[in-house]
Protein backbone atom coordinates (compact mmCIF):
# COMPACT_ATOMS: atom_id res chain seq x y z
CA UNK A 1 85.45 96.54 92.63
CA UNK A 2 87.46 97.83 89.49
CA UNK A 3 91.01 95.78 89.19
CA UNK A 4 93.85 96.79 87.52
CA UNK A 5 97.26 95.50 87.41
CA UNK A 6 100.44 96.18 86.29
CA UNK A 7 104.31 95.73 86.17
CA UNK A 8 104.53 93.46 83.57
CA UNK A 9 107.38 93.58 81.27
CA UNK A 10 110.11 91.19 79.03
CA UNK A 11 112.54 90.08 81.20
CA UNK A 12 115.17 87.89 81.21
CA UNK A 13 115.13 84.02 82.27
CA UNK A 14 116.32 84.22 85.84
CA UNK A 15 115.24 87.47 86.28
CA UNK A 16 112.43 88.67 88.82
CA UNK A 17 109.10 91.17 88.51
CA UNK A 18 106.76 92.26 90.97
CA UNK A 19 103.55 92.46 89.48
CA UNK A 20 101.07 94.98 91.56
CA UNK A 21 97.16 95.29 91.55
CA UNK A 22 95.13 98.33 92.60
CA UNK A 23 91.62 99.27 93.22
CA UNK A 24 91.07 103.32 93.38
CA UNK A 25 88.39 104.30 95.75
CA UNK A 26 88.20 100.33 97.10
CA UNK A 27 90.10 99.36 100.35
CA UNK A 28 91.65 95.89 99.33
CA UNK A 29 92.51 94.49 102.77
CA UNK A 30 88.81 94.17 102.81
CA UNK A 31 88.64 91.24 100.12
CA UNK A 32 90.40 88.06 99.38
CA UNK A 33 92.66 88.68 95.92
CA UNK A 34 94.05 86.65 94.09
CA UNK A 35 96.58 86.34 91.00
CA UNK A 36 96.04 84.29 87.73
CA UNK A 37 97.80 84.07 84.76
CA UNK A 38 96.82 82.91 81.50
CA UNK A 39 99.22 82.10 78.50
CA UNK A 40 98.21 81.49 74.92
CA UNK A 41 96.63 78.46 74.00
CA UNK A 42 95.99 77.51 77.30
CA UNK A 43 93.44 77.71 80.01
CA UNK A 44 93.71 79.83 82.57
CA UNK A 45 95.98 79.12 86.15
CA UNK A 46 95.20 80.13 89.82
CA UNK A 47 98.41 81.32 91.25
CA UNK A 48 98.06 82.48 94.38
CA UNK A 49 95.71 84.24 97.12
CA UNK A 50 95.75 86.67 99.81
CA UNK A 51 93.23 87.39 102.35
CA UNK A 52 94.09 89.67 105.39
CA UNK A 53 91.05 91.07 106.42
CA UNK A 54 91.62 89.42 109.84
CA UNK A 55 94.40 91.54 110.12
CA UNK A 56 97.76 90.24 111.25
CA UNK A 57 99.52 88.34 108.42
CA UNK A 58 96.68 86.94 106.84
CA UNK A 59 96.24 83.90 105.10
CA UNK A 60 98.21 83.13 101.79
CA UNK A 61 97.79 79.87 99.29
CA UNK A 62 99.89 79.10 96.19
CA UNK A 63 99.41 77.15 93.69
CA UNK A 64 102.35 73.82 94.40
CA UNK A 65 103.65 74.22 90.68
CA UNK A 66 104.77 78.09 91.62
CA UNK A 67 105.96 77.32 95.84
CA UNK A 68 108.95 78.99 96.87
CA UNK A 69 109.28 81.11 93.30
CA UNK A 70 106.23 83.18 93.87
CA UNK A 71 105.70 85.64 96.66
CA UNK A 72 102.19 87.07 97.22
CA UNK A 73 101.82 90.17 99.78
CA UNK A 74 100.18 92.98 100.36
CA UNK A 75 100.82 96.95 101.31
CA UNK A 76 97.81 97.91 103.20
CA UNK A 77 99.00 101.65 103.13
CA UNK A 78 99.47 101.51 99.48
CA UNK A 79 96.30 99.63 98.89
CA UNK A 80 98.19 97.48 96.48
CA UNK A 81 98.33 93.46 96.40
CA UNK A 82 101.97 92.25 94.83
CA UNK A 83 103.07 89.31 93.32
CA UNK A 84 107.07 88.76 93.31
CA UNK A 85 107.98 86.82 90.86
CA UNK A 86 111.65 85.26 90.97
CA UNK A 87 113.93 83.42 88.70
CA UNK A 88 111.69 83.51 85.84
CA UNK A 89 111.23 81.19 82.93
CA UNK A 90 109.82 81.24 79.38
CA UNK A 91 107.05 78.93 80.68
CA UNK A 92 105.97 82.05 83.09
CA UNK A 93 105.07 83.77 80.07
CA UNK A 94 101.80 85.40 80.16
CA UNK A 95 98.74 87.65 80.84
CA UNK A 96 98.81 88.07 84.60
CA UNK A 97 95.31 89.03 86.41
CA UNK A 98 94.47 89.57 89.44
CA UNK A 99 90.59 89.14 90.70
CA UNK A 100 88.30 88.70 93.69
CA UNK A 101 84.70 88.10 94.27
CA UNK A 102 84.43 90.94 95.94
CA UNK A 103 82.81 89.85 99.23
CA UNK A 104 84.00 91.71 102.54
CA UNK A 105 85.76 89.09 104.83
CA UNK A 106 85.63 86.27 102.13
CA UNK A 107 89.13 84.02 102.94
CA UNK A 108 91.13 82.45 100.54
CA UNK A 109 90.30 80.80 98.36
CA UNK A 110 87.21 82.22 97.10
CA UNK A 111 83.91 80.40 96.06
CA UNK A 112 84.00 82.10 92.70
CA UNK A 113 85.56 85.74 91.25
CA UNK A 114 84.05 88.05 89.84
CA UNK A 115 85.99 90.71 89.77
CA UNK A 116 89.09 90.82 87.53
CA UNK A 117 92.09 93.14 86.54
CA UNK A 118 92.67 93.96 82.57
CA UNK A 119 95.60 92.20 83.13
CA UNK A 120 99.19 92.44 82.72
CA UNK A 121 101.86 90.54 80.12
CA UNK A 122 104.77 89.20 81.06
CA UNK A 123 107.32 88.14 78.67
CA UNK A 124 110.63 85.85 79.66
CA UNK A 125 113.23 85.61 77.05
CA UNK A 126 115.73 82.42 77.10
């Protein structure tokens, strides 16, 4: 399963992104994804998960420090897995991966990933 995201950017504090990952030639509603970040000098963060390979709505999980600021869906159609992120702060600053262990059916959260995006950097100015 070959990652890649994108849609990073410098924004301003308060402002909002939507950060997409894509798989060519993979069908995504088939895994459990998830989105990580990682900012420098520090160890890396779980974010969020999505797994709708039950169909309906799926399942979602967030990380508590990023409730009600981060939005994690999916566009089955466009094969892409999003991750809205609103009123953004300097702290949100950093590489943003998504990743998935690449087992059909697997719900979230994962046992372990495997896969991973080459990531994407977002930059908040104050």
């Amino acid at each position: 399963v070959q990652l890649q995201a994108s849609g990073g950017g410098l924004v301003p504090a308060g402002g909002s992104l939507k950060l997409s990952c894509t798989a060519p030639g993979t069908s995504l509603d088939r895994y459990a994804i998830a989105w990580f970040r990682q900012a420098p000098g520090k160890e890396r963060e779980g974010l969020s998960c999505i797994s709708t390979y039950d169909g309906g709505d799926g399942k979602t999980m967030y990380e508590d420090s990023v409730k009600g600021r981060f939005i994690i869906s999916s566009d089955d159609a466009k094969n892409t897995v999003y991750l809205h992120i609103n009123d953004l702060r300097p702290e949100d600053t950093a590489v943003y991966y998504c990743a998935t262990d690449g087992r059909v059916g697997t719900t979230c959260p994962p046992q372990g990933y495997f896969y991973w995006g080459q990531g994407t950097q977002v930059t908040v100015s104050s």
